[in-house]
C-alpha atoms as a PDB file:
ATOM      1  CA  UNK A   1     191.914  63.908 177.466  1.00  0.00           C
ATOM      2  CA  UNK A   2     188.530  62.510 177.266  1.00  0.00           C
ATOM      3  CA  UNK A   3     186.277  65.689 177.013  1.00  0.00           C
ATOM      4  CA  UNK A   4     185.765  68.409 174.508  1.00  0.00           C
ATOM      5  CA  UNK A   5     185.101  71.769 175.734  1.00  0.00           C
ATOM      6  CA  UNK A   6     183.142  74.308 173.452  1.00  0.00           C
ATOM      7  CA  UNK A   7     181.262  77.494 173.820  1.00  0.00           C
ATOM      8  CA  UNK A   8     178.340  75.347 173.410  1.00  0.00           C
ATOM      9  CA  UNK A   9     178.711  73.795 177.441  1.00  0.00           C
ATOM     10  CA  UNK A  10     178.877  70.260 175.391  1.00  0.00           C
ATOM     11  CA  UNK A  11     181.269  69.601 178.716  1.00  0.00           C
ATOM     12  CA  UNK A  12     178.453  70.759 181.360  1.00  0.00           C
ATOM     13  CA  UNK A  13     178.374  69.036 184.562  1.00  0.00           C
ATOM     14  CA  UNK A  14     175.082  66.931 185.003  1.00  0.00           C
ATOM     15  CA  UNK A  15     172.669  67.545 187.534  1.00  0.00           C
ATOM     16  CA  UNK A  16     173.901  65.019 189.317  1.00  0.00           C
ATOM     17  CA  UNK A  17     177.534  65.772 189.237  1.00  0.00           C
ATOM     18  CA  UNK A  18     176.886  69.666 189.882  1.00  0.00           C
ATOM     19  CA  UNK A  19     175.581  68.810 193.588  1.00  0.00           C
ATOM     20  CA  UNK A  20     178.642  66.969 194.105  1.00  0.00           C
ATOM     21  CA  UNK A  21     180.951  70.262 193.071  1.00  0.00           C
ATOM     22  CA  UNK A  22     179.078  72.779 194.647  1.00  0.00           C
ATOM     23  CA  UNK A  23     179.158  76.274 193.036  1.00  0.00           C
ATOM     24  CA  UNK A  24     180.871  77.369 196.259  1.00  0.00           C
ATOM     25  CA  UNK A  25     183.919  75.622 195.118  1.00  0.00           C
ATOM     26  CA  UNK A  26     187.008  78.586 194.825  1.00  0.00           C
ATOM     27  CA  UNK A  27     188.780  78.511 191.877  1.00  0.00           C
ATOM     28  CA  UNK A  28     191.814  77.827 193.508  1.00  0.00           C
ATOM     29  CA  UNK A  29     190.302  74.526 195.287  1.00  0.00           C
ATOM     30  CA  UNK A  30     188.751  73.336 191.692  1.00  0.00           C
ATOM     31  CA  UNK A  31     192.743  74.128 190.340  1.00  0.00           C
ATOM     32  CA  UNK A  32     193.862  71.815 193.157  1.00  0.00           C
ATOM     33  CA  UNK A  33     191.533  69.237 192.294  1.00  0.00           C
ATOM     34  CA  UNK A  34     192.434  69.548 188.407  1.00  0.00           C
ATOM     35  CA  UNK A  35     195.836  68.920 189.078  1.00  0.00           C
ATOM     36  CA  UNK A  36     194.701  65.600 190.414  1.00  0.00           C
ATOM     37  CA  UNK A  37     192.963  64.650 187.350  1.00  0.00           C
ATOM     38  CA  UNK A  38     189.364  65.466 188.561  1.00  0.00           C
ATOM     39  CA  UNK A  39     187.350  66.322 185.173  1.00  0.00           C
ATOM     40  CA  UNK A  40     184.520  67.566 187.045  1.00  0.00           C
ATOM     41  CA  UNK A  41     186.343  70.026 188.327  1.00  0.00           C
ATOM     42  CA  UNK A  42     187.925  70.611 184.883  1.00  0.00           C
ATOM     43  CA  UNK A  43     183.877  71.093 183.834  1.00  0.00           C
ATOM     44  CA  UNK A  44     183.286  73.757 186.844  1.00  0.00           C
ATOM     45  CA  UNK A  45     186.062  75.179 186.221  1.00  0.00           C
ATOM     46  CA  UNK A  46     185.384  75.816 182.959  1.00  0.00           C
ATOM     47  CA  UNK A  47     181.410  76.690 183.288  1.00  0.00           C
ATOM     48  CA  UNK A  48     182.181  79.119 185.596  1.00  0.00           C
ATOM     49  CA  UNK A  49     184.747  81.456 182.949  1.00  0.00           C
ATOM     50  CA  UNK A  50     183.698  80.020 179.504  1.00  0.00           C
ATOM     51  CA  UNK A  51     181.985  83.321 178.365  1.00  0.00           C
ATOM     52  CA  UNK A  52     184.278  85.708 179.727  1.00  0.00           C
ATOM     53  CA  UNK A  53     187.352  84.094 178.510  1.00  0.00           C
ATOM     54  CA  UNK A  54     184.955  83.745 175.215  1.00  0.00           C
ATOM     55  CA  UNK A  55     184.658  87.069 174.802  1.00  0.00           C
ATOM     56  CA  UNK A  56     188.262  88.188 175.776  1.00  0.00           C
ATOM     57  CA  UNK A  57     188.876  85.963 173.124  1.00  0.00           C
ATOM     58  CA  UNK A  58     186.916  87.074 170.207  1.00  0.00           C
ATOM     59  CA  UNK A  59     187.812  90.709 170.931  1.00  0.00           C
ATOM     60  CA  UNK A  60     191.123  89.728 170.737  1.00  0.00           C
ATOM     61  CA  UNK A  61     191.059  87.805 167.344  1.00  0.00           C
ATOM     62  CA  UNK A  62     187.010  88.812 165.949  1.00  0.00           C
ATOM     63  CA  UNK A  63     186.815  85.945 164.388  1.00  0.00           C
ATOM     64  CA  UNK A  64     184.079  83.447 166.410  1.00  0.00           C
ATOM     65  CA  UNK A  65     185.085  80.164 164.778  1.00  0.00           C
ATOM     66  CA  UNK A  66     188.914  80.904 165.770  1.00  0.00           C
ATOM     67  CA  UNK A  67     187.632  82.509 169.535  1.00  0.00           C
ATOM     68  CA  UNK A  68     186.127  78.977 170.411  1.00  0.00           C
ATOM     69  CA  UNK A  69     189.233  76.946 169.040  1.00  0.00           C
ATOM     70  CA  UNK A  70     191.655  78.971 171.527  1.00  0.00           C
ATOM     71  CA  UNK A  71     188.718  78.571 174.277  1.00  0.00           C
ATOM     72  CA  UNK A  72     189.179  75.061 174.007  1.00  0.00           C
ATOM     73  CA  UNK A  73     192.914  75.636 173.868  1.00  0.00           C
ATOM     74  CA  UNK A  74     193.257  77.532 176.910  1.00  0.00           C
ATOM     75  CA  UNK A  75     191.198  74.780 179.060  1.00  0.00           C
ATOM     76  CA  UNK A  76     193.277  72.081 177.567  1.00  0.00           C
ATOM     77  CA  UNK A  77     196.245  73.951 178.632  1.00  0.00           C
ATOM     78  CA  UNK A  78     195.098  74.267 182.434  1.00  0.00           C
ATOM     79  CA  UNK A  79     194.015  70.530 182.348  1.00  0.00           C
ATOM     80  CA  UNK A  80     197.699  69.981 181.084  1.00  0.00           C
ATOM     81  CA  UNK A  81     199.575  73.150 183.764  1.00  0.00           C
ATOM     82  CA  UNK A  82     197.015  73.230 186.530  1.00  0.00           C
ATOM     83  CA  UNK A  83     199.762  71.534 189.075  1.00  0.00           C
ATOM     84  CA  UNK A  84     201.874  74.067 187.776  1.00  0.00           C
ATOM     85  CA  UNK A  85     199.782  77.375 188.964  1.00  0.00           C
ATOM     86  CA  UNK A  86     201.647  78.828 191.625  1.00  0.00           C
ATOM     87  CA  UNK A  87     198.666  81.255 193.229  1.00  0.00           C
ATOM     88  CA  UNK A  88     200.739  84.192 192.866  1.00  0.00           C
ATOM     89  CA  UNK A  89     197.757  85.404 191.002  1.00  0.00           C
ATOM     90  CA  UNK A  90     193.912  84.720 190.786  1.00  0.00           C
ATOM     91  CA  UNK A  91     192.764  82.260 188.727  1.00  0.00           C
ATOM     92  CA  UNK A  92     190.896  84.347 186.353  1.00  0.00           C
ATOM     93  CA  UNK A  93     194.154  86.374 186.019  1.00  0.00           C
ATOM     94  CA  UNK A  94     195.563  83.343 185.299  1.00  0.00           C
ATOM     95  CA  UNK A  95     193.392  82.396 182.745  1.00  0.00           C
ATOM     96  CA  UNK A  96     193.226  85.838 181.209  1.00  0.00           C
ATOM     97  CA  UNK A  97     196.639  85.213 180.263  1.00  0.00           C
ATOM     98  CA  UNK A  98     197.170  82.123 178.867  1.00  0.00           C
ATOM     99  CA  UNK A  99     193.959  83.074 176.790  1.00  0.00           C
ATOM    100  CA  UNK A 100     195.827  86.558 175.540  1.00  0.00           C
ATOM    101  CA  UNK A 101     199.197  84.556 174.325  1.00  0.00           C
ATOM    102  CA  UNK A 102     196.888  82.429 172.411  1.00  0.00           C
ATOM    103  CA  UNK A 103     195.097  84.819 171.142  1.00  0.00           C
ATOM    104  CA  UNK A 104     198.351  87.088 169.980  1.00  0.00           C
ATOM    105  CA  UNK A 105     200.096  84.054 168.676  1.00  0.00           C
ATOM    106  CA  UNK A 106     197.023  83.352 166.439  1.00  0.00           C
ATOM    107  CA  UNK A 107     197.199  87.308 165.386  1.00  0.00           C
ATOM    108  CA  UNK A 108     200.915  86.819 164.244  1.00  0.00           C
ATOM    109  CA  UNK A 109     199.500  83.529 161.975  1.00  0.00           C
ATOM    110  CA  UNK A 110     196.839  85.680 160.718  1.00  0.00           C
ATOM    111  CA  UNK A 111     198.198  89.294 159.564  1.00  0.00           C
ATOM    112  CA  UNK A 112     194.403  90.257 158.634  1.00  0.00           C
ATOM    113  CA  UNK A 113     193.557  89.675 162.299  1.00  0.00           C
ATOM    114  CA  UNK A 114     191.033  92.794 163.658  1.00  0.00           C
ATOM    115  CA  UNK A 115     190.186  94.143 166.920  1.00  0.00           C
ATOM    116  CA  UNK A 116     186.660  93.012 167.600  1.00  0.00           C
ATOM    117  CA  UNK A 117     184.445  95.976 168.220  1.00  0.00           C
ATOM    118  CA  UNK A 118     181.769  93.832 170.472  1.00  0.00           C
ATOM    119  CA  UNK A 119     182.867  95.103 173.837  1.00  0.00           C
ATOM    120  CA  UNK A 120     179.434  96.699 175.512  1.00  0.00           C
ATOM    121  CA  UNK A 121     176.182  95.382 175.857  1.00  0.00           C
ATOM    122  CA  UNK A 122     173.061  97.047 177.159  1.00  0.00           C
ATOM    123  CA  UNK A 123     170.588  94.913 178.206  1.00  0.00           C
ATOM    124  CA  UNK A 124     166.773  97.098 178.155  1.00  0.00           C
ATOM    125  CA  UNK A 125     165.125  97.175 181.508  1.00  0.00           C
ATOM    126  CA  UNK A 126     161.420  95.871 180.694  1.00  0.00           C
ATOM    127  CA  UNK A 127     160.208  98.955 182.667  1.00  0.00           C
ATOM    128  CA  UNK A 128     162.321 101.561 180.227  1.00  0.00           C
ATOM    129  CA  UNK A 129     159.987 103.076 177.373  1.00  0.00           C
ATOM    130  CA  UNK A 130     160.964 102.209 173.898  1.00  0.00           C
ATOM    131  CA  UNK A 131     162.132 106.198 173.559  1.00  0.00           C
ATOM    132  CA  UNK A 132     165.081 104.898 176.216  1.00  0.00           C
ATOM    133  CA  UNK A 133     165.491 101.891 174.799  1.00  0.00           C
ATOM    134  CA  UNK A 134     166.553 103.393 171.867  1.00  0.00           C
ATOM    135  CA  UNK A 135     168.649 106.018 173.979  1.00  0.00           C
ATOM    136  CA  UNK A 136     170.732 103.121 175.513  1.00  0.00           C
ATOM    137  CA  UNK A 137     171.045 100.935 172.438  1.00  0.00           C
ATOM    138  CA  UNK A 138     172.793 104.314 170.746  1.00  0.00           C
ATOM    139  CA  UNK A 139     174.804 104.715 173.716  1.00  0.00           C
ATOM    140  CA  UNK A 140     176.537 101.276 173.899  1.00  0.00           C
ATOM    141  CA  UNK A 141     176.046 101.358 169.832  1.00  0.00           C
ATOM    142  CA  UNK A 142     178.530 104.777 170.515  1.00  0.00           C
ATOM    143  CA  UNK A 143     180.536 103.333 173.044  1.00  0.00           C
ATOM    144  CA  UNK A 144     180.800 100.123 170.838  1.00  0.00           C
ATOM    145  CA  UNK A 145     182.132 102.056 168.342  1.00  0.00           C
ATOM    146  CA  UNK A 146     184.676 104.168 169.660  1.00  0.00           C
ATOM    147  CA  UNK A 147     185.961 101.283 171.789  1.00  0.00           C
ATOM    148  CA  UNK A 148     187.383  99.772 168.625  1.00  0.00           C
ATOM    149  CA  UNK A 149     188.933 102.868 167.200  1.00  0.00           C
ATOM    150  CA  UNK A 150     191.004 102.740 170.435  1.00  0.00           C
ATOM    151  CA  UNK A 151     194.345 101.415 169.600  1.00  0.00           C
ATOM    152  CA  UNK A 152     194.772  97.614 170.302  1.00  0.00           C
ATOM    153  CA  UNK A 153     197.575  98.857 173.392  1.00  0.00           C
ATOM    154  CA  UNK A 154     194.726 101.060 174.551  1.00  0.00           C
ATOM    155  CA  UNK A 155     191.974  98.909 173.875  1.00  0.00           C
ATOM    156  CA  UNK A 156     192.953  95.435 176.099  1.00  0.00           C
ATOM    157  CA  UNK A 157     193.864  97.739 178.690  1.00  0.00           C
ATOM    158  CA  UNK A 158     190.423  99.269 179.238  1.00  0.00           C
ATOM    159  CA  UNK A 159     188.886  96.268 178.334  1.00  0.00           C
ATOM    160  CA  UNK A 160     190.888  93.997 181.023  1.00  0.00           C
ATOM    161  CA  UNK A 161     189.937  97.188 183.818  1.00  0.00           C
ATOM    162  CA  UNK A 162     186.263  97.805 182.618  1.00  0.00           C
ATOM    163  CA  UNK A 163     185.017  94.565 181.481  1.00  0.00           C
ATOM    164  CA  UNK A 164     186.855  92.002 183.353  1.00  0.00           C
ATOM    165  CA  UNK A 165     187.389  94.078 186.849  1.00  0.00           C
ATOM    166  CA  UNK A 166     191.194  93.507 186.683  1.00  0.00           C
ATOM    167  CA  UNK A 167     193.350  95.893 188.909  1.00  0.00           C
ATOM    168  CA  UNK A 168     196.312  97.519 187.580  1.00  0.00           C
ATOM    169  CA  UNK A 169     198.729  95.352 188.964  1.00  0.00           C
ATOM    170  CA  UNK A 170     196.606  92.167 187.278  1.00  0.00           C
ATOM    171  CA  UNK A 171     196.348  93.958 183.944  1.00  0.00           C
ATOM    172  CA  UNK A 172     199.954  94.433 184.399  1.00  0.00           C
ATOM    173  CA  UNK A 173     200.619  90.771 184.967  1.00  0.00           C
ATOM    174  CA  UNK A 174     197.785  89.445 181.602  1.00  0.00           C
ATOM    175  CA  UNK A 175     200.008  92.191 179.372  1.00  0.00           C
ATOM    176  CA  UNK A 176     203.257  91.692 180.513  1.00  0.00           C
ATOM    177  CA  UNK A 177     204.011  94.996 181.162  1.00  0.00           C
ATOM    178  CA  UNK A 178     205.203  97.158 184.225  1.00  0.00           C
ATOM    179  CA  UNK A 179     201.984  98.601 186.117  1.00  0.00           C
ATOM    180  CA  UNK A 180     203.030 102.397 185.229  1.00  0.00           C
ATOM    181  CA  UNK A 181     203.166 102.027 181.743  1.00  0.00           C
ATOM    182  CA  UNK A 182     199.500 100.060 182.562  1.00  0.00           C
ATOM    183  CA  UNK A 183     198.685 103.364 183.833  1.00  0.00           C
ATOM    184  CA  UNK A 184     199.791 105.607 181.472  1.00  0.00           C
ATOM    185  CA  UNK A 185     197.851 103.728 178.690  1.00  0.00           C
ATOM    186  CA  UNK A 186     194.453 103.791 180.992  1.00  0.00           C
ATOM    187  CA  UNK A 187     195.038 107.564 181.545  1.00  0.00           C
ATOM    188  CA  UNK A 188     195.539 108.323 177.319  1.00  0.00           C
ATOM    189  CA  UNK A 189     192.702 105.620 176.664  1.00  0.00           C
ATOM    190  CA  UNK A 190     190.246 107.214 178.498  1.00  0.00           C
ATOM    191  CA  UNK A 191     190.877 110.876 177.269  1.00  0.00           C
ATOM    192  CA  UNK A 192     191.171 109.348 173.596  1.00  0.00           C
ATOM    193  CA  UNK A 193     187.915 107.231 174.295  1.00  0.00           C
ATOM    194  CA  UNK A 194     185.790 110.572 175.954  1.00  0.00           C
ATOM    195  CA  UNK A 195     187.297 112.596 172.568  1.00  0.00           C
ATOM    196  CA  UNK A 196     185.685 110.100 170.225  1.00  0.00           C
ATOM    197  CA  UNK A 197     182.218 109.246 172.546  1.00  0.00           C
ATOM    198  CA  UNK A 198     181.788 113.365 172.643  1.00  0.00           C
ATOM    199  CA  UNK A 199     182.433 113.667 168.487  1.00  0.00           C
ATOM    200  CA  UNK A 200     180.151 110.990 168.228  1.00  0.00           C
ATOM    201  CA  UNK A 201     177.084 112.818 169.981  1.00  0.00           C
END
């Protein structure tokens, strides 16, 4: 396949070429339109969920070097499957998943594999005073922190609900597991996580 496709965007549309793939494109069209071999749709496609999937990633394997290798993986593996994708899911669920088999395949090669503990970020409204600045910094610093004591079960769970808006029937379908046992790990992650956020104020 004759593009590369990196954290970096080194597969970015041009200006030219976005105004003939509108952003209004649905994932599901730009899938349709992969499957015929269009790489600008390929390049959408893959603007559009590059960070997210990026950061699934390298929580998944905290290792930044190894996130971006599976990135590229996953995209190469929808250019390859994409007239394969049966809509019986979203696409982001889709991608969610093939990104989390990578990612726990590349865990088995590398036994000293750890959770990666940069979940939250706070971003400082310009109006806050540097006294709340602080304040939020130490709460996602807190949150941050307690997120990665969670165990790895727990923690892909809350992460998949929280930080990538999946329901519990998509988490269910990313994990592989059946959508009570999907709930009983949200209900113990969230009383482990308030335990640890409260011994941590």
């Amino acid at each position: 396949m004759p593009m590369a496709f990196t954290l970096t965007g080194s597969a970015a549309p041009s200006p030219a070429q976005a105004a003939a793939a509108p952003e209004t494109s649905s994932d599901e069209m730009l899938i349709g339109r992969i499957a015929g071999g269009d790489q600008l749709a390929m390049r959408t496609l893959f603007c559009r969920h590059r960070v997210a999937l990026y950061r699934w990633l390298l929580r998944l394997v905290g290792d930044e070097a190894l996130a971006e290798d599976l990135l590229s993986e996953v995209f190469l593996d929808v250019w390859r499957q994409a007239a394969s994708f049966e809509a019986r899911s979203s696409v982001s669920t889709w991608l969610l998943a093939i990104a989390r088999y990578k990612a726990l395949s590349a865990r088995r090669r590398r036994t000293e594999a750890e959770l990666d503990d940069e979940l939250a970020s706070t971003l400082a409204d310009p109006a806050d005073d540097p006294e709340l600045v602080l304040q939020k910094k130490y709460r996602a610093d807190v949150l941050r922190q307690s997120l990665a004591r969670l165990s790895p079960e727990h923690g892909e769970v809350i992460d998949l609900v929280y930080y990538h808006g999946k329901s519990v029937k998509e988490v269910a379908e990313i994990t592989g597991i059946n959508e009570a046992t999907v709930k009983t790990r949200m209900f113990y992650a969230r009383k482990k996580l308030a335990e640890l956020v409260a011994t941590a104020w």
